[in-house]
C-alpha atoms as a PDB file:
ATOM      1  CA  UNK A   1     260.475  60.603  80.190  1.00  0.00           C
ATOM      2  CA  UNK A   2     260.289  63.862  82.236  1.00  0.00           C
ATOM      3  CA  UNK A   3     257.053  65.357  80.976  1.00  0.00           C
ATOM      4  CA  UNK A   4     255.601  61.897  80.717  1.00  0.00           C
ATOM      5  CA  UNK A   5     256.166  61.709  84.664  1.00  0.00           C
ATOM      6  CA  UNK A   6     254.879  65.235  85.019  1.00  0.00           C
ATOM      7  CA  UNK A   7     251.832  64.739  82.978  1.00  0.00           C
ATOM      8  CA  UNK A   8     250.817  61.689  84.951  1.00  0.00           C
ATOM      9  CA  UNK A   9     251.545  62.882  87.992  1.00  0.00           C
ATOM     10  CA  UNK A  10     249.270  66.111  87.056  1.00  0.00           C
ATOM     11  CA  UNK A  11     246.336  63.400  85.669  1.00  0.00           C
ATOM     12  CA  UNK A  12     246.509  61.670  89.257  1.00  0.00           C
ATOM     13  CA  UNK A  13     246.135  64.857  91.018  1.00  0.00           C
ATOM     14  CA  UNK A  14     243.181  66.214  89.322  1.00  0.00           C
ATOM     15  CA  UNK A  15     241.758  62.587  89.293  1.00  0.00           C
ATOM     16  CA  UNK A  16     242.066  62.421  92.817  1.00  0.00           C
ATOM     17  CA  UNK A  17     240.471  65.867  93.600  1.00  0.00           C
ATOM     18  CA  UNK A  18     237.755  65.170  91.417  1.00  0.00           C
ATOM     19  CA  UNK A  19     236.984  61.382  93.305  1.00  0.00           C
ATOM     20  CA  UNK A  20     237.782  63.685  96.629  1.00  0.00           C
ATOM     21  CA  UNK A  21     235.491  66.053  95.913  1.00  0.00           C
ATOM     22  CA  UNK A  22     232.685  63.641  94.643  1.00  0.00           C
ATOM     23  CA  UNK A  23     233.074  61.284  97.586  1.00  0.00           C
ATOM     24  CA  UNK A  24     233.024  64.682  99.942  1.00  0.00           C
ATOM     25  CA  UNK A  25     229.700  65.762  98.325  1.00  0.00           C
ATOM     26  CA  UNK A  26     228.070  62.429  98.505  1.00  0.00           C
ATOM     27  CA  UNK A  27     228.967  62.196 102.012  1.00  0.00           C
ATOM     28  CA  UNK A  28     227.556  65.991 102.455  1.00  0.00           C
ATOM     29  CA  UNK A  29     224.390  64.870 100.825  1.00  0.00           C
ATOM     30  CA  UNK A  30     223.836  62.191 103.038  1.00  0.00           C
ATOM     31  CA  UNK A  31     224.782  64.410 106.246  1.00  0.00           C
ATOM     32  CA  UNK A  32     222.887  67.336 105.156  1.00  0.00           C
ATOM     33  CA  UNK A  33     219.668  64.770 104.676  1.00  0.00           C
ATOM     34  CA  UNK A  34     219.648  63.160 108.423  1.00  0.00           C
ATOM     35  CA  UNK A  35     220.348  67.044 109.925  1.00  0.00           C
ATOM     36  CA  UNK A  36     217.543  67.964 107.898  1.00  0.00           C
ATOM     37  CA  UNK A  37     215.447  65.231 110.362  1.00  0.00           C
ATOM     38  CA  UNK A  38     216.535  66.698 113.636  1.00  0.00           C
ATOM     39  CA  UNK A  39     213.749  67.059 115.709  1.00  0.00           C
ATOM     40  CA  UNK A  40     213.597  71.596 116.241  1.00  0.00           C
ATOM     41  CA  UNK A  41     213.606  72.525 119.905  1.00  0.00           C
ATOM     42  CA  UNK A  42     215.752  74.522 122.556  1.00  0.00           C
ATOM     43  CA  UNK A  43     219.181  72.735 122.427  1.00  0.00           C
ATOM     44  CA  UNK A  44     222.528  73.270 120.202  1.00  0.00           C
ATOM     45  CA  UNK A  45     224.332  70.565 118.426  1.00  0.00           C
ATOM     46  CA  UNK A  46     228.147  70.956 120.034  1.00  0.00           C
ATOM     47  CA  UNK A  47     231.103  69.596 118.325  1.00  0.00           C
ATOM     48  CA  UNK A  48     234.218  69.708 120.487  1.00  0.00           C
ATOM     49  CA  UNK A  49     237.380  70.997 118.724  1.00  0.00           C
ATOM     50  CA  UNK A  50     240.620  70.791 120.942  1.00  0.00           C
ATOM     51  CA  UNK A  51     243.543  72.733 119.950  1.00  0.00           C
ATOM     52  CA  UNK A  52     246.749  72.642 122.665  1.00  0.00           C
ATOM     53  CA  UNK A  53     246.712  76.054 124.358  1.00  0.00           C
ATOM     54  CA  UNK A  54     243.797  77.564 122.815  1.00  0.00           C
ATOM     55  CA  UNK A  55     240.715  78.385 124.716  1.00  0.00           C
ATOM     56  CA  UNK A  56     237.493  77.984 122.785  1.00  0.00           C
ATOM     57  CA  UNK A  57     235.335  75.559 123.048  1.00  0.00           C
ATOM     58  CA  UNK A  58     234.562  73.929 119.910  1.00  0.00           C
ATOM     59  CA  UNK A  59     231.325  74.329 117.176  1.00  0.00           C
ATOM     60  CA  UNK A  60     227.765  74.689 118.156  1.00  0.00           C
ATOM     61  CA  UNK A  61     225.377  74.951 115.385  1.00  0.00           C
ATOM     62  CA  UNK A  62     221.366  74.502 116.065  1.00  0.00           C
ATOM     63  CA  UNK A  63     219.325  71.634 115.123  1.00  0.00           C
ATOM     64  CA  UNK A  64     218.457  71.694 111.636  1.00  0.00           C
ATOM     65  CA  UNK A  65     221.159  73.714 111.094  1.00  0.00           C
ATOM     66  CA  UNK A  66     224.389  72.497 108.476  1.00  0.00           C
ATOM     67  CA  UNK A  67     227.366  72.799 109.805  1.00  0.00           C
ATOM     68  CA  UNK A  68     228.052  75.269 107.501  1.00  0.00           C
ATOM     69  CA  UNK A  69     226.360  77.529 109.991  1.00  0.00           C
ATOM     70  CA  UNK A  70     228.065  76.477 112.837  1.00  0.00           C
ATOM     71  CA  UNK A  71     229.936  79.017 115.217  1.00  0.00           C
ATOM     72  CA  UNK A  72     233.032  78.685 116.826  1.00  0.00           C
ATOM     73  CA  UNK A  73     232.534  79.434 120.722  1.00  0.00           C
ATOM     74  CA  UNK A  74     234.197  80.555 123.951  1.00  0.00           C
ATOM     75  CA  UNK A  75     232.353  78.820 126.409  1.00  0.00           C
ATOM     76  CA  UNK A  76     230.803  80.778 129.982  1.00  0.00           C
ATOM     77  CA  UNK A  77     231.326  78.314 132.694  1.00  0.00           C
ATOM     78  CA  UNK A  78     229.809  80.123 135.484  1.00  0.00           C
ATOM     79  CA  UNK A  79     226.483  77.767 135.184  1.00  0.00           C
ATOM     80  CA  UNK A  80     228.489  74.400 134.388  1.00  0.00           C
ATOM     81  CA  UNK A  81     231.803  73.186 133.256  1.00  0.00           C
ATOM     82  CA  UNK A  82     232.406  72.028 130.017  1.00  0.00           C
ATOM     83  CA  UNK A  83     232.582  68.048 130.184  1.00  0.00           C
ATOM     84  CA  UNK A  84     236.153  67.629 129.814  1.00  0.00           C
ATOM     85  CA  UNK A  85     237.254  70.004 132.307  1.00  0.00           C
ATOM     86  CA  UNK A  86     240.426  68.940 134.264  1.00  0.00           C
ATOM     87  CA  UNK A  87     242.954  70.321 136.438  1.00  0.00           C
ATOM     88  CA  UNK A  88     244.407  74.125 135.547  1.00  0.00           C
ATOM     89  CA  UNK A  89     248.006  74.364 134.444  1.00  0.00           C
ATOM     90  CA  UNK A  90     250.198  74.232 136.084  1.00  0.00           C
ATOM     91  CA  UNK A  91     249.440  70.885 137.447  1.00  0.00           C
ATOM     92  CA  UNK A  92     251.130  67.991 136.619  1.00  0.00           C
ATOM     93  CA  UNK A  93     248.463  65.962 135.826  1.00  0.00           C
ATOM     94  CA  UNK A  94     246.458  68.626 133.549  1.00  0.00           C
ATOM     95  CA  UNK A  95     244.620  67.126 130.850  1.00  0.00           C
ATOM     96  CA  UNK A  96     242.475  68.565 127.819  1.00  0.00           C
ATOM     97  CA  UNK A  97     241.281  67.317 124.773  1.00  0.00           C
ATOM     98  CA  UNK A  98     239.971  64.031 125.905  1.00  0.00           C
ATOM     99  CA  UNK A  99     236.676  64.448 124.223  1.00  0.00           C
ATOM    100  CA  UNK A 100     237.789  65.964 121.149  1.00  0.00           C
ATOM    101  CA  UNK A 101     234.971  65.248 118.154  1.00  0.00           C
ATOM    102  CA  UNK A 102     232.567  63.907 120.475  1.00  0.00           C
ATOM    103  CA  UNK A 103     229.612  65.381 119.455  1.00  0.00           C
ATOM    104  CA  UNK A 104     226.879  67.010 122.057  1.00  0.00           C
ATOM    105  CA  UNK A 105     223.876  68.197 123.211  1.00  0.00           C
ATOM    106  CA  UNK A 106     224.149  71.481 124.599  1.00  0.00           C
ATOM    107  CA  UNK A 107     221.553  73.880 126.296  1.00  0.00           C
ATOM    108  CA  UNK A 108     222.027  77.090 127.492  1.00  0.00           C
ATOM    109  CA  UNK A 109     222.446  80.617 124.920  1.00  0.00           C
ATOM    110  CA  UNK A 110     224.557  82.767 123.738  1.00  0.00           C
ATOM    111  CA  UNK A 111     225.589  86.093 126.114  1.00  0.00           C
ATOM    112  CA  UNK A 112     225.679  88.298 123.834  1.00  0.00           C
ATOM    113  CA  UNK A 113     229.646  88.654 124.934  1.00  0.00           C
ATOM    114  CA  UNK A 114     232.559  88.209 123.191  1.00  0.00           C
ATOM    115  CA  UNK A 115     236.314  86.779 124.039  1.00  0.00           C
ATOM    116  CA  UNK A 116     239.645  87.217 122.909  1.00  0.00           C
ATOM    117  CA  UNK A 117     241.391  83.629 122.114  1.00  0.00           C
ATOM    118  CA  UNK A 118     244.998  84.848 122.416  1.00  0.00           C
ATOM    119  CA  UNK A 119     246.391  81.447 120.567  1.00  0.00           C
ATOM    120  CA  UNK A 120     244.085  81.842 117.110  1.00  0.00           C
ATOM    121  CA  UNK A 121     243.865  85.331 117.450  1.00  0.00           C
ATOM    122  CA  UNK A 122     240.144  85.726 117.297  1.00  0.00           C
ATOM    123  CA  UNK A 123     237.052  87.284 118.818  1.00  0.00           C
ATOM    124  CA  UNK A 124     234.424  84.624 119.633  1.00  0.00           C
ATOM    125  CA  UNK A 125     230.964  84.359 121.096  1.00  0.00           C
ATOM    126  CA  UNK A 126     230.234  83.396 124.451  1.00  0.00           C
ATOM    127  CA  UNK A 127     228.149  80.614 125.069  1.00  0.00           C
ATOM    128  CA  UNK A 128     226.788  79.703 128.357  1.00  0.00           C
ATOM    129  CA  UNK A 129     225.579  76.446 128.455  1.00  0.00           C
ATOM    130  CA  UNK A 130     223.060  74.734 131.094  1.00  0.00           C
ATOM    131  CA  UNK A 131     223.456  71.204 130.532  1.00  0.00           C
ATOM    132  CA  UNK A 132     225.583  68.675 127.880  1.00  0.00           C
ATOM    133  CA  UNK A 133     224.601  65.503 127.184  1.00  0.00           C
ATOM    134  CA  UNK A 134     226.913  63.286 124.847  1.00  0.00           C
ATOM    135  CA  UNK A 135     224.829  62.584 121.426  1.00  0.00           C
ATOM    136  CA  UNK A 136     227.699  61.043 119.702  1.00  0.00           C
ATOM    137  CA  UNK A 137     231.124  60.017 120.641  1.00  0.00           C
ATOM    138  CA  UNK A 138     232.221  58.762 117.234  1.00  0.00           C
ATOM    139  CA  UNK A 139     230.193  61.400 114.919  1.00  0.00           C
ATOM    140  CA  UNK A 140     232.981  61.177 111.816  1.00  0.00           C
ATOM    141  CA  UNK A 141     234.118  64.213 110.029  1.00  0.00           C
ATOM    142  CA  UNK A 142     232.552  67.743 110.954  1.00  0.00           C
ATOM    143  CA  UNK A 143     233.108  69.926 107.877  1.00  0.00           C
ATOM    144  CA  UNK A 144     234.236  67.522 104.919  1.00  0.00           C
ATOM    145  CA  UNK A 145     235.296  63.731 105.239  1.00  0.00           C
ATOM    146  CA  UNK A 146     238.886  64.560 103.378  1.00  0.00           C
ATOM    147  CA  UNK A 147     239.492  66.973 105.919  1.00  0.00           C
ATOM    148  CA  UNK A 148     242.722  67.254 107.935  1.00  0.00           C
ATOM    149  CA  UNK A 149     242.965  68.111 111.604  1.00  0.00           C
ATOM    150  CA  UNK A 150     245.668  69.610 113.218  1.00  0.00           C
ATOM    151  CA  UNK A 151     246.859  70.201 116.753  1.00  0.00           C
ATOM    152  CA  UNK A 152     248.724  73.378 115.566  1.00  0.00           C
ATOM    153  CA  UNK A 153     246.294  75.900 114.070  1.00  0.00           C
ATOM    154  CA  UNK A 154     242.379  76.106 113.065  1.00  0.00           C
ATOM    155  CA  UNK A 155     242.437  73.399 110.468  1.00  0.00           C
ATOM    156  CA  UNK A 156     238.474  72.896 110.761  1.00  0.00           C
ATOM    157  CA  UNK A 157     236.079  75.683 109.517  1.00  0.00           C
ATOM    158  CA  UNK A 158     233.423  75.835 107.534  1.00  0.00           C
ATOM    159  CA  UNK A 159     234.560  77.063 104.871  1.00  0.00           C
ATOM    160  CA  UNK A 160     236.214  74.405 104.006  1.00  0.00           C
ATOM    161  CA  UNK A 161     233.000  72.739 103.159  1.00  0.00           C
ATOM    162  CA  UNK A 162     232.132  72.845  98.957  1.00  0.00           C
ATOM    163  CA  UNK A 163     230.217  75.290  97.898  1.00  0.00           C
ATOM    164  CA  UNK A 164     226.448  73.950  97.578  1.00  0.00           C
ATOM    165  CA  UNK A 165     226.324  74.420  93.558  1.00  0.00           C
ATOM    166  CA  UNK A 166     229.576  73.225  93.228  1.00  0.00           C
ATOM    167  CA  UNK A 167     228.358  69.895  94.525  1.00  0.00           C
ATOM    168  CA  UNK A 168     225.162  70.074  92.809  1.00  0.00           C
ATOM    169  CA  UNK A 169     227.224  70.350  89.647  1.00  0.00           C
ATOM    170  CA  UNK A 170     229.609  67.500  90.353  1.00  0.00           C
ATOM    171  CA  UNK A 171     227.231  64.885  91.220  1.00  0.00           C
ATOM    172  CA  UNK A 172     225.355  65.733  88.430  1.00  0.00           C
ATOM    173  CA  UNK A 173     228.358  64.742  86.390  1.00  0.00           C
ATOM    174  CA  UNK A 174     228.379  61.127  84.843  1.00  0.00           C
END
C-alpha cells in the first residue's frame, strides 16, 4: 500500500510539472508574441516589485525586450518620485507597495551608478526616470504564470523563466 501511495504521489508530481510547465510556455508564447509588437521608441517598460524594507524599485526592461532581459533597478528620484511614494518611516501613516505589479511607462535612463540594497544584498543600477505613466494596472504574471511571490525575499527573477529550447521542446510534444 506504501509504494503504491508513493508511486502515485511521484506520477502526480511529474504530471503536474509537466501541465505547469506546458501551460507556462504557452502563456510565454503568447507574451513573448504581443512584446514582440511594441511599438520601439525612447521609453522603458517598468514593472513594480515591492518587497517590505527593501529599496529598489522594481523591473524595467525596453520595449521589445522579454522580460527575460529585464533589470532590477534602484530608482534616482532627484527628477521625479516614483508613483507610489508616501510618507518616510517613521511616520505612522507610511505606506509602500500600493502599486505593486502595476505595470508602467517609464522615461528617463540609466546613470551609469550603482546602489547597495542592504535588505537583498545586491548592487543595482540606477535609473533616473523623467516621467511614468501607468500602462497596465492588472498586467498578470511577470516572469512565469506558476510563479510565487513573496513579501520576504526576491521570489521574482528572470531566471525563473524556462529556458527558450526547453519550451520549444515541450510544446512540440504531443
Amino acid at each position: 500500500m506504501y509504494k503504491k501511495t508513493v508511486v502515485a504521489l511521484i506520477a502526480c508530481m511529474v504530471l503536474t510539472q509537466c501541465h505547469s510547465l506546458r501551460s507556462d510556455c504557452e502563456a510565454l508564447r503568447e507574451r513573448e508574441a504581443a512584446i514582440a509588437q511594441e511599438e520601439k521608441g525612447d521609453y522603458y517598460i517598468g514593472r513594480r516589485y515591492h518587497i517590505p524594507l527593501c529599496r529598489f524599485w522594481g523591473y524595467l526592461r525596453e520595449p521589445g525586450q522579454s522580460w527575460r532581459e529585464a533589470r532590477l533597478v534602484m530608482m534616482d528620484e532627484s527628477l521625479v518620485r516614483t508613483p507610489d511614494r508616501g510618507p518616510e518611516d517613521p511616520l505612522p501613516d507610511a505606506v509602500f507597495g500600493t502599486d505593486q505589479n502595476v505595470e508602467y511607462i517609464v522615461k528617463g535612463e540609466y546613470t551609469g551608478r550603482k546602489a547597495y540594497d542592504p535588505s537583498t544584498d545586491q548592487v543595482l543600477p540606477m535609473f533616473r526616470a523623467t516621467s511614468y505613466e501607468v500602462r497596465n494596472r492588472k498586467p498578470g504574471f511577470l516572469f512565469v504564470p506558476s510563479e510565487s511571490y513573496s513579501e520576504e525575499t526576491v521570489s521574482l527573477r528572470p531566471i525563473i523563466m524556462p529556458a527558450p529550447d526547453a519550451c520549444e521542446r515541450e510544446l512540440s510534444r504531443p
